[in-house]
C-alpha atoms as a PDB file:
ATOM      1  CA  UNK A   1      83.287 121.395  95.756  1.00  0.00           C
ATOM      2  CA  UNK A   2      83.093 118.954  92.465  1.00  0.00           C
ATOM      3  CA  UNK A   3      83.604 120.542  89.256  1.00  0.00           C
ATOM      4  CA  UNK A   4      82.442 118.400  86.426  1.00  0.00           C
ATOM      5  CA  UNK A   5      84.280 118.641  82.581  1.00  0.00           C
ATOM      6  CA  UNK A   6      82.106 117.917  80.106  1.00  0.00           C
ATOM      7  CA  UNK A   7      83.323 117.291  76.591  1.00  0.00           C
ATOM      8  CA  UNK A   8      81.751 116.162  73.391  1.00  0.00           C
ATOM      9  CA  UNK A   9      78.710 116.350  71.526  1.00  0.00           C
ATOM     10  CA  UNK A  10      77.494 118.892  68.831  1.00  0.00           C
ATOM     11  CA  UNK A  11      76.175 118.108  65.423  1.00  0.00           C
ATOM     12  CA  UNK A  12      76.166 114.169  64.930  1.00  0.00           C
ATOM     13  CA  UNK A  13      74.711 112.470  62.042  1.00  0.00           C
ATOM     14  CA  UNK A  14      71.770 110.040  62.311  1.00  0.00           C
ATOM     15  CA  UNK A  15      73.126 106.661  62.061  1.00  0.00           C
ATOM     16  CA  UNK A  16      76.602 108.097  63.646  1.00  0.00           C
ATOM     17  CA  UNK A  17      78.448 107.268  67.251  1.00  0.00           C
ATOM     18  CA  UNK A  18      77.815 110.103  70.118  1.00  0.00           C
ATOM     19  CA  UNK A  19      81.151 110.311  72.026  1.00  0.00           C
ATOM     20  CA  UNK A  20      80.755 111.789  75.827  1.00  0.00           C
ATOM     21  CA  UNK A  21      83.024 112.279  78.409  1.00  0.00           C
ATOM     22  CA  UNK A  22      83.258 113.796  82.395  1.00  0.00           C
ATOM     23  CA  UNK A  23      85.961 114.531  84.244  1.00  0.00           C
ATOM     24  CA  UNK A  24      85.140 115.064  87.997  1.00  0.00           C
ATOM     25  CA  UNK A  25      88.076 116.772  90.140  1.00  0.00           C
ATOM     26  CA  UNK A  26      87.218 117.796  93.591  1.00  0.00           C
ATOM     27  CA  UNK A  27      90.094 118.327  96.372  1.00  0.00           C
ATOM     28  CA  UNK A  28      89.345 115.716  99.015  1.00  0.00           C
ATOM     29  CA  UNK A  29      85.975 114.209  97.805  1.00  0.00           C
ATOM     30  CA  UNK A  30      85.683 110.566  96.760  1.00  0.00           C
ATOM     31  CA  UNK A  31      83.482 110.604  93.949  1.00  0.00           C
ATOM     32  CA  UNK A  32      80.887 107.264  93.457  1.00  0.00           C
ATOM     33  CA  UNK A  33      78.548 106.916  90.651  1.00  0.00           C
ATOM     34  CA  UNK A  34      79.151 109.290  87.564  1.00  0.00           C
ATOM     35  CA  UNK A  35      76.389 109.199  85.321  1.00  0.00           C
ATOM     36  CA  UNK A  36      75.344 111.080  81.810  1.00  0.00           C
ATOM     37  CA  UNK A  37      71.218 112.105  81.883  1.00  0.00           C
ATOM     38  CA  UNK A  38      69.717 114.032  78.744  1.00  0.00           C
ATOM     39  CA  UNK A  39      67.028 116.262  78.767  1.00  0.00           C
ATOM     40  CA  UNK A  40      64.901 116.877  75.510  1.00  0.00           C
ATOM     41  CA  UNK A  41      62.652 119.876  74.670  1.00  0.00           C
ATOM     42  CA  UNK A  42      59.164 118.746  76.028  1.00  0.00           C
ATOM     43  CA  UNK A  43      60.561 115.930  78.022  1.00  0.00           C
ATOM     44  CA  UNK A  44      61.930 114.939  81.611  1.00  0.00           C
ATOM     45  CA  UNK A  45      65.367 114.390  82.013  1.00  0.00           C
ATOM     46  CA  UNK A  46      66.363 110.818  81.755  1.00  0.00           C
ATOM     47  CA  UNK A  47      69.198 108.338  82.661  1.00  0.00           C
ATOM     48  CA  UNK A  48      71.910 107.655  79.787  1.00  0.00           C
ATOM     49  CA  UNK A  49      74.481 105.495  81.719  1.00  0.00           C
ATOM     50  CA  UNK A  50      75.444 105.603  85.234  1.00  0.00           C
ATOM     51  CA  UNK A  51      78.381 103.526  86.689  1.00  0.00           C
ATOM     52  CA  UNK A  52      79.351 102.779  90.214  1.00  0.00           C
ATOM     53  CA  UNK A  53      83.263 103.051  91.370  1.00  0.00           C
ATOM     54  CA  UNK A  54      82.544  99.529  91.409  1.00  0.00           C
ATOM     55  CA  UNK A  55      81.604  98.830  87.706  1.00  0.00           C
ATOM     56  CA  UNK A  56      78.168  98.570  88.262  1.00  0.00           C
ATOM     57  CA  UNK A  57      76.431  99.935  84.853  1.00  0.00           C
ATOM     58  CA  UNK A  58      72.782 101.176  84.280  1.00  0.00           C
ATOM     59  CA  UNK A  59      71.796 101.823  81.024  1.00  0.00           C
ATOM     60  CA  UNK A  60      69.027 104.020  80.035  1.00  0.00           C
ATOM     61  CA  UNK A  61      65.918 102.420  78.186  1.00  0.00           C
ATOM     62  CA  UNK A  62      65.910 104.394  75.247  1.00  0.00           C
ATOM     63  CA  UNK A  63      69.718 103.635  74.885  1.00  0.00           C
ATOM     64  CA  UNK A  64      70.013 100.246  75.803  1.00  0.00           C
ATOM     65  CA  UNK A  65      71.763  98.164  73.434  1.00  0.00           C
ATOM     66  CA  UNK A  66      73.603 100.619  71.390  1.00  0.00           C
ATOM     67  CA  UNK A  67      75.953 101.899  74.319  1.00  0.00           C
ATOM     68  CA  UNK A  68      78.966 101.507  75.727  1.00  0.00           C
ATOM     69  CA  UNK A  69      80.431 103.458  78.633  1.00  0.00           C
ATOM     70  CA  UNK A  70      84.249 103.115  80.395  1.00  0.00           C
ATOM     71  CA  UNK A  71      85.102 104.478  83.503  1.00  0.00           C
ATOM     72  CA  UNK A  72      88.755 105.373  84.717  1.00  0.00           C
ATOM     73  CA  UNK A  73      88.636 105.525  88.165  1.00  0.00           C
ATOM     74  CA  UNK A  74      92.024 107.112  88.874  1.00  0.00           C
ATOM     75  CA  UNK A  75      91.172 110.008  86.870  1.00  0.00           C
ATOM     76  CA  UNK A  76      87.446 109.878  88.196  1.00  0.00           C
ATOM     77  CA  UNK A  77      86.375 110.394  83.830  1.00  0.00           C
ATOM     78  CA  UNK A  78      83.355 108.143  82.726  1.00  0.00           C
ATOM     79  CA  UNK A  79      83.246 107.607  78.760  1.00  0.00           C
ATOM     80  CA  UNK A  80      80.057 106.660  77.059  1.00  0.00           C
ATOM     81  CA  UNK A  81      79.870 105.893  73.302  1.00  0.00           C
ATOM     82  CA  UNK A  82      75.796 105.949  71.807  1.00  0.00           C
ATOM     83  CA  UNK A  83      75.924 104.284  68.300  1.00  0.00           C
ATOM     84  CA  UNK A  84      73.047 104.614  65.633  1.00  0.00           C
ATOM     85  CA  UNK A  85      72.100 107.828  66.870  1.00  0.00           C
ATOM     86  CA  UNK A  86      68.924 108.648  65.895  1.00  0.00           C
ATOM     87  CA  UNK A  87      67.023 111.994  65.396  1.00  0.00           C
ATOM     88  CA  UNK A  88      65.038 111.521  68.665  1.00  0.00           C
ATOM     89  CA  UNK A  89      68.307 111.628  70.943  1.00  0.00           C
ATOM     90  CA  UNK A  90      68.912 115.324  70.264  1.00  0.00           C
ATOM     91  CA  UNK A  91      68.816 116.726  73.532  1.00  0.00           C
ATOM     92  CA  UNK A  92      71.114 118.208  76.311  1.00  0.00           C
ATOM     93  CA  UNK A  93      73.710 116.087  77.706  1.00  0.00           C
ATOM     94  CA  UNK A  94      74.245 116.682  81.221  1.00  0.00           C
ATOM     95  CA  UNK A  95      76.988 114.676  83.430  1.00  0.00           C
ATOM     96  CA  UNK A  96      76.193 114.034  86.911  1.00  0.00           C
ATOM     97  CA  UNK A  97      78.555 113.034  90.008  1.00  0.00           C
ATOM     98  CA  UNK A  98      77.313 111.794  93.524  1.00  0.00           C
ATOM     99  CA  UNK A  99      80.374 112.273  95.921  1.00  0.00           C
ATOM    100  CA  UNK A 100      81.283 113.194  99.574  1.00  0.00           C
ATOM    101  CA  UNK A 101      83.943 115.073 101.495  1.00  0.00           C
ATOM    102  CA  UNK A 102      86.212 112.449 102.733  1.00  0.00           C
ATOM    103  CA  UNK A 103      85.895 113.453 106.438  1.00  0.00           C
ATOM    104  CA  UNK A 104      81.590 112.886 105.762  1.00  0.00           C
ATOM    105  CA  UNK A 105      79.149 110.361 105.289  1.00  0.00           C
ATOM    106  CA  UNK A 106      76.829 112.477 103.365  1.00  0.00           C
ATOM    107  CA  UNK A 107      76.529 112.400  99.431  1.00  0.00           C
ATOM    108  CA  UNK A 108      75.873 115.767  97.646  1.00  0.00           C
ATOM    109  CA  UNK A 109      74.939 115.410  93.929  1.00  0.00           C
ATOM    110  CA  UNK A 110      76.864 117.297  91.194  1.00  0.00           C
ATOM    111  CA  UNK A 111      75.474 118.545  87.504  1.00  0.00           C
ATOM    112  CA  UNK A 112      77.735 120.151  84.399  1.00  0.00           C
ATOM    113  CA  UNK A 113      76.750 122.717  82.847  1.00  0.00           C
ATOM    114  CA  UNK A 114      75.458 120.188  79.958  1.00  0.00           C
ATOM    115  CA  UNK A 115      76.424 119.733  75.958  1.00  0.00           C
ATOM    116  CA  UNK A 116      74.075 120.304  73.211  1.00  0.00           C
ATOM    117  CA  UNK A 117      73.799 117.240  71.037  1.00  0.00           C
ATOM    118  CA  UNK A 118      71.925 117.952  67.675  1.00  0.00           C
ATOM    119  CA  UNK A 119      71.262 114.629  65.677  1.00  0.00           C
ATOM    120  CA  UNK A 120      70.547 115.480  62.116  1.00  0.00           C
ATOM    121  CA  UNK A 121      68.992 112.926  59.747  1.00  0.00           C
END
């Protein structure tokens, strides 16, 4: 199994930096993309950042341009930093982990238990 550590969020301030970050520890799996979603009251959950053990980044549309995300692949921990945070990010943070056993070929996908991220204007 892959437990995921999320830590961050809480009350942020509109015009303020949102700080995230997921540690993934599994015995024996070899973890590939990590990725932060959100889900907001009303809405679907969407893609925040997601990076490959390769470096390959995908940035969310609503975030896009105001992020920045690091990635320490010996400790298998992605980062992400939102700046100008704005009301309409309040939402749950949830980190996300697609790994396999390293005897397998299969992927399983991993969730957190998610962070609550209030923006207040």
């Amino acid at each position: 199994q892959v437990q995921l550590v999320e830590s961050g969020g809480g009350l942020v301030q509109a015009g303020g930096s949102l700080r995230l970050s997921c540690a993934a520890s599994g015995s024996g799996f070899i973890i590939n993309v990590m990725a932060w979603y959100r889900a907001a009251p009303g809405k679907q959950r969407e893609l925040v950042a997601s990076v490959t053990g390769d470096g390959i980044t995908t940035y969310g549309t609503s975030v896009k341009g105001r992020i920045a995300d690091s990635r320490d692949n010996a400790e298998d921990t992605l980062f992400v930093e939102v700046h100008s945070e704005k009301p309409d990010d309040t939402a749950v943070y949830y980190c996300n982990a697609a790994a396999r056993d390293q005897l397998a070929s299969r992927e399983n996908y991993y969730w957190g238990q998610g962070t609550q991220v209030t923006v207040s204007s």
